[in-house]
N, C-alpha and C. Protein backbone atom coordinates (compact mmCIF):
# COMPACT_ATOMS: atom_id res chain seq x y z
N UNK A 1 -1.53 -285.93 158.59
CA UNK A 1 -2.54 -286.15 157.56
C UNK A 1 -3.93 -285.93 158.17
N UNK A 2 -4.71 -284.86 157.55
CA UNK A 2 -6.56 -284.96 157.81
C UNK A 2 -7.05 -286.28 158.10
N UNK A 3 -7.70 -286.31 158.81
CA UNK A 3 -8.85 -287.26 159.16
C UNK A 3 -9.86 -286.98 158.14
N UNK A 4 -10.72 -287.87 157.69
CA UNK A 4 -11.25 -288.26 156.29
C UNK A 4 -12.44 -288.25 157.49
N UNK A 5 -13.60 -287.63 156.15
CA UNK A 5 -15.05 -287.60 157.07
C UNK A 5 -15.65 -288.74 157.19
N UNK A 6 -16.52 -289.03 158.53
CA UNK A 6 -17.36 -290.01 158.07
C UNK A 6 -18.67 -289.68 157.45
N UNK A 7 -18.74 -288.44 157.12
CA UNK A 7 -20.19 -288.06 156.68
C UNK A 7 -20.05 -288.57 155.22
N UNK A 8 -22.02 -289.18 155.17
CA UNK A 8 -21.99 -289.80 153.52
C UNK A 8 -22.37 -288.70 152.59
N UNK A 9 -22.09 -289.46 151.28
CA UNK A 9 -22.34 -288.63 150.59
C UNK A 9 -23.75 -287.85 150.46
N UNK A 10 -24.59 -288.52 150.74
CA UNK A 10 -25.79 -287.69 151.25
C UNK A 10 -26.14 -286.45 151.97
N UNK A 11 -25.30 -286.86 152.89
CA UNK A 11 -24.98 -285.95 153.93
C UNK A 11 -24.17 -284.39 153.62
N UNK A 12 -22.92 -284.81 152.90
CA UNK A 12 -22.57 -284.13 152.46
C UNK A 12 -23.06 -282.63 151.15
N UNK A 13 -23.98 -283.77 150.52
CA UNK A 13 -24.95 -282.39 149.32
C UNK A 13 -25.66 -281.49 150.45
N UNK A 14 -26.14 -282.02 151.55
CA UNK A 14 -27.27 -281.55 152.40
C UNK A 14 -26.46 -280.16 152.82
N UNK A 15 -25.09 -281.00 153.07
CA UNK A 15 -24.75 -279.87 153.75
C UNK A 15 -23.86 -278.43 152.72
N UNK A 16 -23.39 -278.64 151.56
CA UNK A 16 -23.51 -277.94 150.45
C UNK A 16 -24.52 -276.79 149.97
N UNK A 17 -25.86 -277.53 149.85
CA UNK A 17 -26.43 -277.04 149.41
C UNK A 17 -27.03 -275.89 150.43
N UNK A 18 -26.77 -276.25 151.96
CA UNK A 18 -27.31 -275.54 152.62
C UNK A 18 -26.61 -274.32 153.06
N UNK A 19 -25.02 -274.68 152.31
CA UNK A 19 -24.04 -273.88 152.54
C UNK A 19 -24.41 -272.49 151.32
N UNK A 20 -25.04 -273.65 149.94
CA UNK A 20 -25.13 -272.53 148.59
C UNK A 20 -26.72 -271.97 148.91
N UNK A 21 -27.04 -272.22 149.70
CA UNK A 21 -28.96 -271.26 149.99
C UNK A 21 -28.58 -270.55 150.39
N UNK A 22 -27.14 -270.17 151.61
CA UNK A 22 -26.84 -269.55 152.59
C UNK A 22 -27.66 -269.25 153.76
N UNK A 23 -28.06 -270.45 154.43
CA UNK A 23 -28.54 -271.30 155.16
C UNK A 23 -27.92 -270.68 156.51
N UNK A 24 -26.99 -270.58 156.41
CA UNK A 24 -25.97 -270.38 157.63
C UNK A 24 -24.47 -269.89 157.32
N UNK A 25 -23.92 -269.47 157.91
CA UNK A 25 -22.11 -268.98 157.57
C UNK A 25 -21.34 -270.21 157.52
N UNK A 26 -20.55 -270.21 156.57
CA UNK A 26 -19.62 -271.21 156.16
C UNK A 26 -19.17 -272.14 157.93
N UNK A 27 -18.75 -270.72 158.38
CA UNK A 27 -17.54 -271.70 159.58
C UNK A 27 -18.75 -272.15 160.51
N UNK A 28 -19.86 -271.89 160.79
CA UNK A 28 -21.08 -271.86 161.88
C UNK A 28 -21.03 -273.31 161.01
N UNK A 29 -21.35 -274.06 159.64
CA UNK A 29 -21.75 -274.76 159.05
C UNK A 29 -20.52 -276.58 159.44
N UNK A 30 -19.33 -275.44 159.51
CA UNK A 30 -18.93 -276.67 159.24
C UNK A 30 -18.43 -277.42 160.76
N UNK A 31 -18.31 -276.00 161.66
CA UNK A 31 -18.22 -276.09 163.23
C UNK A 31 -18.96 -277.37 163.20
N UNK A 32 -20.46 -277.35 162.97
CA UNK A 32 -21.59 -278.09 163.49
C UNK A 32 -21.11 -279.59 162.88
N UNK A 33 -20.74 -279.34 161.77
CA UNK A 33 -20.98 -281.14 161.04
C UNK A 33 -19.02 -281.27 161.21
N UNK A 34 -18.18 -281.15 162.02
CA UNK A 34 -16.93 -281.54 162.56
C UNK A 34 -15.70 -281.44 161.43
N UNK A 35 -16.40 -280.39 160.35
CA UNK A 35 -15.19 -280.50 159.45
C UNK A 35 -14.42 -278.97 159.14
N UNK A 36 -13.41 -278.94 158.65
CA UNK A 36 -12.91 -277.23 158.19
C UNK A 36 -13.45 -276.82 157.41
N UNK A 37 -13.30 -275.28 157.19
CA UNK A 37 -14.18 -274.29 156.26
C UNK A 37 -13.61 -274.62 155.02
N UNK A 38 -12.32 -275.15 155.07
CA UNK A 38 -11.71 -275.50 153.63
C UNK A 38 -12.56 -276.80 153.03
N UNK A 39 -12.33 -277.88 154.02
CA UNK A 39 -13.00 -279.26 153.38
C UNK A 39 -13.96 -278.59 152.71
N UNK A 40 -14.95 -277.55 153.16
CA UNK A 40 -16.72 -277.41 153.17
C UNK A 40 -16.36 -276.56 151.65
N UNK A 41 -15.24 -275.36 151.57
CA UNK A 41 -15.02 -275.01 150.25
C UNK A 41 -14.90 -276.00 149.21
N UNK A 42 -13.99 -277.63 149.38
CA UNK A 42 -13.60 -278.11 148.68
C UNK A 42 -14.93 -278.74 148.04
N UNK A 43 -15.84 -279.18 148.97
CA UNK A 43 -17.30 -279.78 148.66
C UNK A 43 -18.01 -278.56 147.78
N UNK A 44 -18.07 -277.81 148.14
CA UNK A 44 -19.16 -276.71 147.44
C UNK A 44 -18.54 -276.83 145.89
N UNK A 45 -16.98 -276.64 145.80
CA UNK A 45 -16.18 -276.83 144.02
C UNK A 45 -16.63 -278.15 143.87
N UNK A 46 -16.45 -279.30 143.96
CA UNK A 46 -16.41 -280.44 143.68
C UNK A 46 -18.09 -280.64 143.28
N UNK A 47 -19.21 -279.72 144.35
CA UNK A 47 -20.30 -280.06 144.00
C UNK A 47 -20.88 -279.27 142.92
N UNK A 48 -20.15 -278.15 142.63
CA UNK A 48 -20.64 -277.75 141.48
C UNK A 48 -19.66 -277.82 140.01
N UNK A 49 -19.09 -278.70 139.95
CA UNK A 49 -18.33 -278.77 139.00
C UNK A 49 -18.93 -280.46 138.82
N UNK A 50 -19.32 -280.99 139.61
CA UNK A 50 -19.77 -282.75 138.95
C UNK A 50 -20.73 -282.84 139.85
N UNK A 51 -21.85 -282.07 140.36
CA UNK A 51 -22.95 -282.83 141.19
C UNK A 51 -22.62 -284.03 142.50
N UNK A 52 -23.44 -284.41 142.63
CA UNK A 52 -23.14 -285.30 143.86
C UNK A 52 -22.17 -286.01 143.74
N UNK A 53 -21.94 -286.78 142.00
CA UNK A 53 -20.94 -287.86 141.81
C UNK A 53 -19.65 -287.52 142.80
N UNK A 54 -19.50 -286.14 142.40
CA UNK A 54 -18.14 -285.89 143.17
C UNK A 54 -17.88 -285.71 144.34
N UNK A 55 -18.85 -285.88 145.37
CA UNK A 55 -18.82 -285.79 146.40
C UNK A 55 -18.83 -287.38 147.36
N UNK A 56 -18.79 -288.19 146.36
CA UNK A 56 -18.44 -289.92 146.89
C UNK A 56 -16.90 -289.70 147.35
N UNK A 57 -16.74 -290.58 148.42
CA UNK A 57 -15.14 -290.67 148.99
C UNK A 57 -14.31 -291.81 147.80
N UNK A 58 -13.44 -291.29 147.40
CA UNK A 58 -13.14 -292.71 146.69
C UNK A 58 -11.15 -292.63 147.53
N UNK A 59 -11.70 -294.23 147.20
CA UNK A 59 -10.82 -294.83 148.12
C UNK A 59 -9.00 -294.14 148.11
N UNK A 60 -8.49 -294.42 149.62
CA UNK A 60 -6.88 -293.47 148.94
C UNK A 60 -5.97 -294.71 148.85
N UNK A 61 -5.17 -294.65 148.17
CA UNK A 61 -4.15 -296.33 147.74
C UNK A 61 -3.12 -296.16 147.77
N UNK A 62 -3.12 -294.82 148.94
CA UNK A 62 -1.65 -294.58 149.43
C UNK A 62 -1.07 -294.68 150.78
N UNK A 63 -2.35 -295.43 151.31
CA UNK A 63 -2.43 -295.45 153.09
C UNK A 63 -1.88 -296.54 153.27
């Protein structure tokens, strides 16, 4: 099972958005902040389909 980020949700738009300016290359992006190019895909959908809301961790209740 993935290891779950500790980056907040704050953190996370920052790094979205800097992904959607094209700021930098996806994998250079996510190298830096310790996560996969997929997680960083899954954030960029999630952030543009519901804004930040969707980018809160909500809890898993299967651990």
């Amino acid at each position: 099972m993935a290891k779950a980020s500790d980056l907040t949700p704050e953190q996370r738009v920052e790094i979205v958005l800097a992904l959607l300016r094209r700021d930098e290359p996806a994998s250079i992006l996510a190298r830096r902040h310790g996560i996969s190019t997929n997680t960083l895909s899954q954030w960029r959908e999630k952030f543009l389909a519901g804004g930040t809301n969707n980018l809160v961790v909500q809890p898993n209740y299967f651990d």
